[in-house]
Protein backbone atom coordinates (compact mmCIF):
# COMPACT_ATOMS: atom_id res chain seq x y z
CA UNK A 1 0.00 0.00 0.00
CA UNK A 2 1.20 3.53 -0.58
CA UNK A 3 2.14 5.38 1.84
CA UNK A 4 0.25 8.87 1.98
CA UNK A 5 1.79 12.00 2.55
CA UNK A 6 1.58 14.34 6.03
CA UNK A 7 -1.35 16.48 4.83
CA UNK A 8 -0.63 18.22 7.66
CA UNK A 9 2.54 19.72 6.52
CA UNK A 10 1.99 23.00 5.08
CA UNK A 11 5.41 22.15 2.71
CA UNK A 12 3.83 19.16 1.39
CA UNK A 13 0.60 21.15 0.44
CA UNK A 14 2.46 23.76 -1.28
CA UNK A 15 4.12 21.01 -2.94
CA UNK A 16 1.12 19.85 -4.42
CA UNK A 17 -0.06 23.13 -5.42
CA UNK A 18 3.03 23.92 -7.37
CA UNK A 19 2.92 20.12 -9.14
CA UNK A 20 -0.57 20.94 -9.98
CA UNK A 21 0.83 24.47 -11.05
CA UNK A 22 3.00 22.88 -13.23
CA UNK A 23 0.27 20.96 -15.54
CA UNK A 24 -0.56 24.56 -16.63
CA UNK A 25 2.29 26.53 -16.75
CA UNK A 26 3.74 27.52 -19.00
CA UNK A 27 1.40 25.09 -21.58
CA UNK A 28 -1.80 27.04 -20.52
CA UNK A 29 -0.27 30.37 -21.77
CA UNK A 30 -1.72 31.46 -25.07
CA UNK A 31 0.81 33.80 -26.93
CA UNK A 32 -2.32 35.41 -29.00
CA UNK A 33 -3.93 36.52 -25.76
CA UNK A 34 -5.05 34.59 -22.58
CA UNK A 35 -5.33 31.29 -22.06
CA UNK A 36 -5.92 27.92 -23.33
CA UNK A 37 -8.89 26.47 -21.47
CA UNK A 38 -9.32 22.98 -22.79
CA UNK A 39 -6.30 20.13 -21.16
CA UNK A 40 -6.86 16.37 -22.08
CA UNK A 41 -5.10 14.38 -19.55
CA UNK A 42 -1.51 14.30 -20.86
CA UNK A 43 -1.88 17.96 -20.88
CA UNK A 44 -2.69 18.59 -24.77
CA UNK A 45 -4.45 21.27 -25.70
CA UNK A 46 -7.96 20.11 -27.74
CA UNK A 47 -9.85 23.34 -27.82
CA UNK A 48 -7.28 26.41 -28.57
CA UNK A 49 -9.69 29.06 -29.82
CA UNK A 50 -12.85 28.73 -26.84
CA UNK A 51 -13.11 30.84 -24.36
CA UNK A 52 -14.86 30.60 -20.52
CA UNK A 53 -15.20 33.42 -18.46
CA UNK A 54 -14.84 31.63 -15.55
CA UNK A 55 -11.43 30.15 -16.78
CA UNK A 56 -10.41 32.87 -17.92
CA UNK A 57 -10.85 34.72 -14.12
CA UNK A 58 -10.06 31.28 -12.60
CA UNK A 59 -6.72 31.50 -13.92
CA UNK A 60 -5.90 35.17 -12.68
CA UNK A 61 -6.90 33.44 -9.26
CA UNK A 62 -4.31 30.64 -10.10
CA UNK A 63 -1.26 32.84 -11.27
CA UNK A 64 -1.70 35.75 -8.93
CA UNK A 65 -1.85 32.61 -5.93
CA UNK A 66 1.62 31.17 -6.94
CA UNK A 67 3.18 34.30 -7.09
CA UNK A 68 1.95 35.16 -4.19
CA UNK A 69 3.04 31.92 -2.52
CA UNK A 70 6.20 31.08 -5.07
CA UNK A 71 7.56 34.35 -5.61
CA UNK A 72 8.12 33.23 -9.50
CA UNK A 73 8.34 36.50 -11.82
CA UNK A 74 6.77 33.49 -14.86
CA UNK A 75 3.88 33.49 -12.80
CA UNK A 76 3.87 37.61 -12.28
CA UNK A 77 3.92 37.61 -16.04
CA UNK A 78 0.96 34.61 -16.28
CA UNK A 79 -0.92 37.03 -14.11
CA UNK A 80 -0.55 39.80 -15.85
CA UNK A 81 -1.39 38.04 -19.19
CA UNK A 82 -4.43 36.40 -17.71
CA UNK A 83 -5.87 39.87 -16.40
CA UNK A 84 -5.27 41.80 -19.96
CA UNK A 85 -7.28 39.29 -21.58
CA UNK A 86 -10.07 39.63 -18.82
CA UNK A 87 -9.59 43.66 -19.75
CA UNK A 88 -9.19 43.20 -23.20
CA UNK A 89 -11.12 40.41 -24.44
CA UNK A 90 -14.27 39.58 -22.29
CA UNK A 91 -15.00 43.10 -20.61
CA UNK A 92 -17.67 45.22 -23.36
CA UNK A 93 -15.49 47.98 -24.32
CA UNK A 94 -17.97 50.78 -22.11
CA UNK A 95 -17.19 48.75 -19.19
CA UNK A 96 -20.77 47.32 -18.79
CA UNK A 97 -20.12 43.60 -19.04
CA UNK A 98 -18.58 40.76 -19.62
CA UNK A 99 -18.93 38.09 -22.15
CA UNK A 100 -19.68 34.57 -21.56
CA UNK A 101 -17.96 32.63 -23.94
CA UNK A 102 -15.63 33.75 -26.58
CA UNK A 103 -14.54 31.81 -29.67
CA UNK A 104 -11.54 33.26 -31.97
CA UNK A 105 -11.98 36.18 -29.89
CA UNK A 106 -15.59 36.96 -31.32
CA UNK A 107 -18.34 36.82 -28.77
CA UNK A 108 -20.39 33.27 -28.81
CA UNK A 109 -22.04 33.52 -25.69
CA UNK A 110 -22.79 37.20 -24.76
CA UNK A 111 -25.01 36.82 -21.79
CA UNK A 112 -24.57 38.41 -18.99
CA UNK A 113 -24.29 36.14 -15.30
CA UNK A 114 -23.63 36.72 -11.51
CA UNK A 115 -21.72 34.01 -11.39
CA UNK A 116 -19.54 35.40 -14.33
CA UNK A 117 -19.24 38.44 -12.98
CA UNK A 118 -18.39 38.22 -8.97
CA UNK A 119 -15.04 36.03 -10.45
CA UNK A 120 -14.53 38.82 -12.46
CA UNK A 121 -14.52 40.55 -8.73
CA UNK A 122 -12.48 37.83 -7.14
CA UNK A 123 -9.85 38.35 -10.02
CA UNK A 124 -9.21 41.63 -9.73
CA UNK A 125 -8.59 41.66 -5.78
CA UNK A 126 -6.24 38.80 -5.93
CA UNK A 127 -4.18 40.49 -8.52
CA UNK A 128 -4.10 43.64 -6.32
CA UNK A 129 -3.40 41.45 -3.52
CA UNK A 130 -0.19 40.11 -5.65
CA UNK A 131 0.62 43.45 -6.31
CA UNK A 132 -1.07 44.44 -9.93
CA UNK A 133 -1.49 47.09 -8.72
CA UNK A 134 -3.37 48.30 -11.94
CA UNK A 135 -6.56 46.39 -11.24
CA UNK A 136 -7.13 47.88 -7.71
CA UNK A 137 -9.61 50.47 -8.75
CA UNK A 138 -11.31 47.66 -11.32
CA UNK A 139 -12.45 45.77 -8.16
CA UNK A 140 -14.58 49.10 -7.18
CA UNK A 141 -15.98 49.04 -11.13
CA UNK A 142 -16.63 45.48 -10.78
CA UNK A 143 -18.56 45.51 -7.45
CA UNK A 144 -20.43 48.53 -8.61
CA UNK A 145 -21.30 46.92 -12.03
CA UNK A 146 -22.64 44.10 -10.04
CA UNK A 147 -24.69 46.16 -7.73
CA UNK A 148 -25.83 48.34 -10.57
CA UNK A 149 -27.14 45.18 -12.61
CA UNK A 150 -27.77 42.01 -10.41
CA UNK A 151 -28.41 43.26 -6.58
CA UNK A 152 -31.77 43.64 -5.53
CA UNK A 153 -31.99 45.61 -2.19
CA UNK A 154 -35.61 44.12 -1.64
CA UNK A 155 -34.40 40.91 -1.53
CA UNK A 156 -30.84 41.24 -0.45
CA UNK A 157 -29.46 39.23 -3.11
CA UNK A 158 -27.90 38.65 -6.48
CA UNK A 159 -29.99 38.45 -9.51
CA UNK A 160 -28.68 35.28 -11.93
CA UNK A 161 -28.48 35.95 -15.57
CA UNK A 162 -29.13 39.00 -18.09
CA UNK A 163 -29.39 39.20 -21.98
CA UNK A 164 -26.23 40.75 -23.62
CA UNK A 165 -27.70 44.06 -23.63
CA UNK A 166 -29.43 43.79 -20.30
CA UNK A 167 -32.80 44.85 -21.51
CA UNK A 168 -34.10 41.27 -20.32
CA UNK A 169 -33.61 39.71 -16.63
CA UNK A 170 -34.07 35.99 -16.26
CA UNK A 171 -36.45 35.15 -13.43
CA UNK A 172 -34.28 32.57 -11.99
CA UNK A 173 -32.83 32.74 -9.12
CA UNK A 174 -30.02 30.63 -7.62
CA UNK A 175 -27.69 30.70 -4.70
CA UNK A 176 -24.39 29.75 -6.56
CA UNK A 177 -23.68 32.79 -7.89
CA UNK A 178 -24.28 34.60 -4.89
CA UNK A 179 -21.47 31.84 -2.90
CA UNK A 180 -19.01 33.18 -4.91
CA UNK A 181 -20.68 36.65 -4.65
CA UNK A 182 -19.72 36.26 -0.92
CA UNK A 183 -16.34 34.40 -1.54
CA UNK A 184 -15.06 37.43 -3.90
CA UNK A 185 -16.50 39.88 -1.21
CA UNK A 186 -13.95 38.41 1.30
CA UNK A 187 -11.23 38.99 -1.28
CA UNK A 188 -12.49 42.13 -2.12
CA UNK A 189 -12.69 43.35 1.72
CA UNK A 190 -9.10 41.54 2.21
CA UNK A 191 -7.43 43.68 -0.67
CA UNK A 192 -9.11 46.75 -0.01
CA UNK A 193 -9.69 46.62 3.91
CA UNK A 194 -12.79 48.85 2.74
CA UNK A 195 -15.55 47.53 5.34
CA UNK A 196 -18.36 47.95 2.74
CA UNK A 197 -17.65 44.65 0.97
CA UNK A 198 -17.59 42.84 4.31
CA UNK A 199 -21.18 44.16 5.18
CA UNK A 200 -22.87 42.99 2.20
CA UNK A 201 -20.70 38.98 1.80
CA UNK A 202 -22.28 38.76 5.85
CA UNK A 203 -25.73 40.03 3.95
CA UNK A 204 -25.38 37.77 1.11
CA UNK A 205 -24.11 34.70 3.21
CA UNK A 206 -27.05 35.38 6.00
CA UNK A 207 -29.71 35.64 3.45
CA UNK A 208 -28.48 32.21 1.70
CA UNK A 209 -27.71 30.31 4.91
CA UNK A 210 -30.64 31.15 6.67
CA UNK A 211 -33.32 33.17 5.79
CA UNK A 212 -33.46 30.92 2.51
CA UNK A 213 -32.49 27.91 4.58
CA UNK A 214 -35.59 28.18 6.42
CA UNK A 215 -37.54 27.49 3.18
CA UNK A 216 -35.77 24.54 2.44
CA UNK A 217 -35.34 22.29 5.23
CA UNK A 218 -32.79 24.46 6.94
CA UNK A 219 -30.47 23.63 3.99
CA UNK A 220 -28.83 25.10 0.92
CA UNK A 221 -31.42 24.41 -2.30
CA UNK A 222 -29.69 25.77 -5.27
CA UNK A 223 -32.77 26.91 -7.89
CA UNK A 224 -35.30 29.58 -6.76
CA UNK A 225 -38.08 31.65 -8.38
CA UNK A 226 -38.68 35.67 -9.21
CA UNK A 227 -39.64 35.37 -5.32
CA UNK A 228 -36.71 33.87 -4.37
CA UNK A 229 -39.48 30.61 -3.70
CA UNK A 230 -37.22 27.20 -4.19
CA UNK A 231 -38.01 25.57 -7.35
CA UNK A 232 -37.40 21.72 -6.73
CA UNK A 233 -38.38 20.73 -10.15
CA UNK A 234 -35.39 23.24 -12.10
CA UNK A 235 -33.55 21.24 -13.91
CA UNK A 236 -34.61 17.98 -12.23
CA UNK A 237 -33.93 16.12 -15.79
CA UNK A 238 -30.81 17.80 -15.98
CA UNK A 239 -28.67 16.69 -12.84
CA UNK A 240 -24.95 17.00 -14.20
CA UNK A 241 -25.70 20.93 -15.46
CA UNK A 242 -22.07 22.39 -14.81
CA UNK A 243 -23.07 25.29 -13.08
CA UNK A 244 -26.91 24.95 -12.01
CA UNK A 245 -27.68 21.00 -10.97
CA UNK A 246 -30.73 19.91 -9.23
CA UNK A 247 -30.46 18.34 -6.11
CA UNK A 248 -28.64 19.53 -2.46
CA UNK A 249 -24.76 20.30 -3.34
CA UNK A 250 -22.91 18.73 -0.68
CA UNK A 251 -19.86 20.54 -2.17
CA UNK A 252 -21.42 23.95 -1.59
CA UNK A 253 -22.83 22.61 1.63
CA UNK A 254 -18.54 22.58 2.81
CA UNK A 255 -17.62 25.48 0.43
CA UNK A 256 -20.53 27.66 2.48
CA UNK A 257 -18.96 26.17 6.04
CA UNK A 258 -15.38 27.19 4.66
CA UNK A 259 -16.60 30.80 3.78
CA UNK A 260 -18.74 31.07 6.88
CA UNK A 261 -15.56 30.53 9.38
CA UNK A 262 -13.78 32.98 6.57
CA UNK A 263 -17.04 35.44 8.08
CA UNK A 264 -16.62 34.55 11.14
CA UNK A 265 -12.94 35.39 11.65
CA UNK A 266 -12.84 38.56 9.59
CA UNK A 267 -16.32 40.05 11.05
CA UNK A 268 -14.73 40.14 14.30
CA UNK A 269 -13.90 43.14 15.72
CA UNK A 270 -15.18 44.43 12.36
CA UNK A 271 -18.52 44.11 11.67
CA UNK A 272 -21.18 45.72 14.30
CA UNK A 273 -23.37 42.56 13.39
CA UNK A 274 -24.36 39.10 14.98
CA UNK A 275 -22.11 36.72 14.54
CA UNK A 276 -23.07 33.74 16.65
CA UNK A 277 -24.75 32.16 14.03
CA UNK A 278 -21.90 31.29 11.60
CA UNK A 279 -20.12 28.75 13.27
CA UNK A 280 -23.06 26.70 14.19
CA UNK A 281 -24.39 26.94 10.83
CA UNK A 282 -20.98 25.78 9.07
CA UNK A 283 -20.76 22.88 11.21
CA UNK A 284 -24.03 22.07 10.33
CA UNK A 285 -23.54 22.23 6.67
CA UNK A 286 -20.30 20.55 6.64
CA UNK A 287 -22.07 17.49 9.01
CA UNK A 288 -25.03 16.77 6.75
CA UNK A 289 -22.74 17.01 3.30
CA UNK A 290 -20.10 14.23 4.84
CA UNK A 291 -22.84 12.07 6.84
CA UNK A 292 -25.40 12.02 3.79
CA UNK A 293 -22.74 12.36 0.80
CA UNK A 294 -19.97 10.35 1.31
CA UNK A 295 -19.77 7.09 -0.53
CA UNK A 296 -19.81 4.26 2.49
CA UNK A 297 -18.58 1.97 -0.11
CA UNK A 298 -16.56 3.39 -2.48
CA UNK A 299 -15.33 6.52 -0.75
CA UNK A 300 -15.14 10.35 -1.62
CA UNK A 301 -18.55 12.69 -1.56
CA UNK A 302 -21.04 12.17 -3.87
CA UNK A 303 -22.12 15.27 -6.23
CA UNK A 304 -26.29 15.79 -4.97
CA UNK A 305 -28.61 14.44 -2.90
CA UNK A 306 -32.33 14.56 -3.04
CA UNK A 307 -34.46 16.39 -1.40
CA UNK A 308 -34.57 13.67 0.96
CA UNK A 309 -31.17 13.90 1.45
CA UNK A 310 -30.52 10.22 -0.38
CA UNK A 311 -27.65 10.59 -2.93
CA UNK A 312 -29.19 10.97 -6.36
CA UNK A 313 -26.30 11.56 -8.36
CA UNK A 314 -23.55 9.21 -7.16
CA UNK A 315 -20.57 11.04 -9.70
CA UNK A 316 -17.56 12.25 -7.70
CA UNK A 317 -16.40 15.54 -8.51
CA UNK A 318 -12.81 17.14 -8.03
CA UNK A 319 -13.77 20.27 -6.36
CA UNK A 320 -16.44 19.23 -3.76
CA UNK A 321 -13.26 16.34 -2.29
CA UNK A 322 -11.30 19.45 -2.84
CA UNK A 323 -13.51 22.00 -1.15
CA UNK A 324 -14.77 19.65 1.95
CA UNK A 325 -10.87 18.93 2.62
CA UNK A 326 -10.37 23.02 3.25
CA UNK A 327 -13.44 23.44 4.98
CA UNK A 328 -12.06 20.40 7.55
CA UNK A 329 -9.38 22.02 8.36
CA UNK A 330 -10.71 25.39 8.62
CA UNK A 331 -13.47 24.24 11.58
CA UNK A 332 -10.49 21.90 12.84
CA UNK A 333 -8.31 24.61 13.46
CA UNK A 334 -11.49 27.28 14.57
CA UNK A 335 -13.22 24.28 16.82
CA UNK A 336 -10.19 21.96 18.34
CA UNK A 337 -12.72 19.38 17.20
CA UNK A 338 -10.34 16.12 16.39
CA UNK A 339 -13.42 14.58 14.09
CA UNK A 340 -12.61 17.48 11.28
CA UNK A 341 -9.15 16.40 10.94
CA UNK A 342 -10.48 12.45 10.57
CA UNK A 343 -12.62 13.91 7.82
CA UNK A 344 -10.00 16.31 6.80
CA UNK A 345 -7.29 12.95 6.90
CA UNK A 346 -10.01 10.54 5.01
CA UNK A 347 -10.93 13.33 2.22
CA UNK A 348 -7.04 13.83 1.48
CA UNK A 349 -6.31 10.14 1.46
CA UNK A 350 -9.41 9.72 -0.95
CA UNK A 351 -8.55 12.40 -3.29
CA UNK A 352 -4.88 11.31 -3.07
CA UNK A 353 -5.55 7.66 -4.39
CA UNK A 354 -8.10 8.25 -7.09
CA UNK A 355 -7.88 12.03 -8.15
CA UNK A 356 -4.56 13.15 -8.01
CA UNK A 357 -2.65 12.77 -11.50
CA UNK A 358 1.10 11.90 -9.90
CA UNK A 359 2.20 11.10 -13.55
CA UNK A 360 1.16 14.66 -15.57
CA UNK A 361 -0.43 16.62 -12.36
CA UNK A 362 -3.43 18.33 -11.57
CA UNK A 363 -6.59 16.57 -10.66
CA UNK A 364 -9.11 14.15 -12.57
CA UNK A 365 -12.31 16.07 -13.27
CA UNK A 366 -14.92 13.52 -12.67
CA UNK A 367 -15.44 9.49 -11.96
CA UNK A 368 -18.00 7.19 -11.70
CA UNK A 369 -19.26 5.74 -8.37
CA UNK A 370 -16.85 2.77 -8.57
CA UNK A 371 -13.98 6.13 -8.74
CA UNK A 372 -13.39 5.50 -12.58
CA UNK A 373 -12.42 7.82 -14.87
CA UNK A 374 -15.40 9.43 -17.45
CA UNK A 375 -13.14 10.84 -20.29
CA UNK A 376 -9.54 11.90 -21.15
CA UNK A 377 -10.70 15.47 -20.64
CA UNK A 378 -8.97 16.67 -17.55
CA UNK A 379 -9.47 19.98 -17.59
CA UNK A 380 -12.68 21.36 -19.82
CA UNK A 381 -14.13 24.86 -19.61
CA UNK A 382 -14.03 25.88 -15.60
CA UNK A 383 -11.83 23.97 -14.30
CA UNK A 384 -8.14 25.01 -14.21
CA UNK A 385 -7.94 23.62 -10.81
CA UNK A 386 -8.40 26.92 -8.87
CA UNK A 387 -10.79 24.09 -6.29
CA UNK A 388 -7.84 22.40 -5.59
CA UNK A 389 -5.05 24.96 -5.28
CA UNK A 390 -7.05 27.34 -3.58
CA UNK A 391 -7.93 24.68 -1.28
CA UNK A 392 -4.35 24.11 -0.70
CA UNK A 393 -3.19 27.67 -0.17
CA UNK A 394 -6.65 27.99 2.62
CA UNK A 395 -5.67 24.29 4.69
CA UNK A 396 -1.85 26.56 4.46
CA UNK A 397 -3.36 29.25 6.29
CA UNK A 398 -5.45 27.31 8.60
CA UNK A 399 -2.19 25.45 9.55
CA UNK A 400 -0.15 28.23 9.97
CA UNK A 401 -2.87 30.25 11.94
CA UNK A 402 -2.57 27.01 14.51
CA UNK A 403 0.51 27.18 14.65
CA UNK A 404 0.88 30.28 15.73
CA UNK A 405 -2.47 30.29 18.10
């Protein structure tokens, strides 16, 4: 049997974070402009000319991350190369927008989405925070676009999706985009220090995890109506969707514990609000995704449950193993509680044994129940591994605020 790394060790983390770093760099690098989004396992390229938003902000996240942590000018000048393209190629030329998808550089997918645009957010304040120092007053234009076309003070929440031109708003509603609303808040808040982006991630993250908990079981639905009403039928025939499926996400169950302690830990002292709650409600989250979602037989978290909470779609997914691991250590290190690091230990040692690429790096994308492999594709439009660096770089922090408790 192999013998598993200390995933403990805040070296060996970084270690895998830079291995992973290395499936992209410098092969992800596009001399035309951006990047290439489209990796089969072996690291070929089999899509050069598409374009995804959220890779193309993903990878800002990526680069500006290793500098930040590997001090490599190569990934300075990644950075700055993935942020033009933002700039240049997706962002409408009067500033109101960005575009979906982009093939050959011309716009296929023009629509407008929250989801799109708060990682347009979370780009731009971890470049500042890696010293680019050119996009610090784009994370004011990005929060204000966003609050200018998706917030809705009535209901205290992101709106979803718009038409190019933003004469039409969709009527659906969904809580993903406003996660990473709240997760490129923190960022924004943490390269600013301006308070107002704090206030309104603890808005957004109360008005997910609990008003709209209380209409749903006390957990995190995903699809919701004009009224912000869950919809349990959305795309109920469509349970693998990429970035809306139907079912309970136990990933975002762990990825809203993670950013909850996040809350927690920067609201004090800060924020003039109540905080009690967070803590009680990440643990809560985090308990029902492992206890319900993980695989009793095969290992690793399963990708939705019902509304039952029965798993109903038994795929394993790179970035909720990735995501749960952080959010383990985070409420290890913020509870003393010894059962997050046998989670933390038995989500590591899963991922390690069936995800992990040792041969080219980075992390499978998706396997079957029995943990096999679906395709060659390792890395298709939104992945880029930004789940399992960034997980890396936040168990780094957890350690290291431990160690020095």
């Amino acid at each position: 049997m192999t013998t598993l790394p200390n995933f403990r060790s805040p070296a060996v983390l970084l270690d895998h974070a830079r291995h992973t770093m290395r499936f992209y760099h410098p092969r992800a690098i596009d001399p035309a402009g951006g990047m290439f989004h489209y990796f089969k396992d072996d690291g070929a390229v089999y899509d050069a000319t598409h374009r995804h938003l959220v890779s193309s902000t993903r990878f800002v996240f990526t680069y500006a991350m290793a500098y930040r942590h590997f001090n490599d000018p190569a990934y300075l000048e990644g950075l700055k190369h993935a942020v033009k393209f933002v700039r240049e190629a997706h962002r409408a030329p009067d500033g109101d927008g960005y575009a979906w998808m982009l093939d050959g550089g011309a716009i296929e997918d023009g629509t407008q989405h929250a989801y799109g645009e708060a990682f347009v957010l979370l780009a731009y304040a971890h470049a500042t925070m890696a010293g680019v120092e050119e996009a610090r007053p784009w994370i004011n234009e990005a929060f204000e676009l966003m609050e200018k076309r998706f917030w809705n003070e009535a209901d205290g929440l992101y709106a979803d999706e718009a038409s190019q031109d933003w004469r039409e708003l969709s009527t659906y509603r969904g809580q993903n985009a406003n996660m990473h609303a709240c997760e490129a808040l923190l960022a924004a808040h943490q390269a600013t220090g301006e308070r107002r982006y704090l206030e309104r991630a603890y808005t957004v993250a109360f008005n997910i995890t609990q008003r709209q908990a209380e209409r749903c079981g006390g957990l995190i639905w995903e699809h919701y109506d004009v009224e912000w009403q869950p919809d349990w039928k959305f795309n109920i025939d469509d349970p693998e969707n990429l970035f809306r499926p139907w079912g309970y996400q136990p990933g975002h169950f762990t990825e809203w514990a993670k950013l909850l302690v996040m809350l927690e830990a920067r609201g004090k002292g800060t924020l003039d609000r109540d905080l009690d709650w967070l803590l009680p409600t990440a643990e809560r989250l985090f308990k029902v995704a492992v206890e319900k979602g993980w695989d009793v037989v095969n290992g690793g978290l399963a990708y939705s449950l019902a509304p039952d909470l029965s798993i109903c779609d038994y795929h394993k997914y790179f970035w909720v193993q990735a995501e749960s691991a952080a959010a383990a250590a985070m409420l290890a290190q913020r509870t003393g509680n010894e059962e997050y690091w046998v989670w933390y230990e038995r989500l590591w040692a899963y991922s390690w044994t069936h995800f992990v690429d040792h041969e080219y790096g980075a992390w499978y994308r998706i396997l079957d129940r029995e943990n096999r492999k679906l395709s060659d594709e390792k890395s298709p439009a939104g992945k880029v591994d930004y789940h399992t660096m960034g997980a890396c770089y936040d168990i780094v922090a957890a350690l290291t605020k431990a160690d020095h408790a």
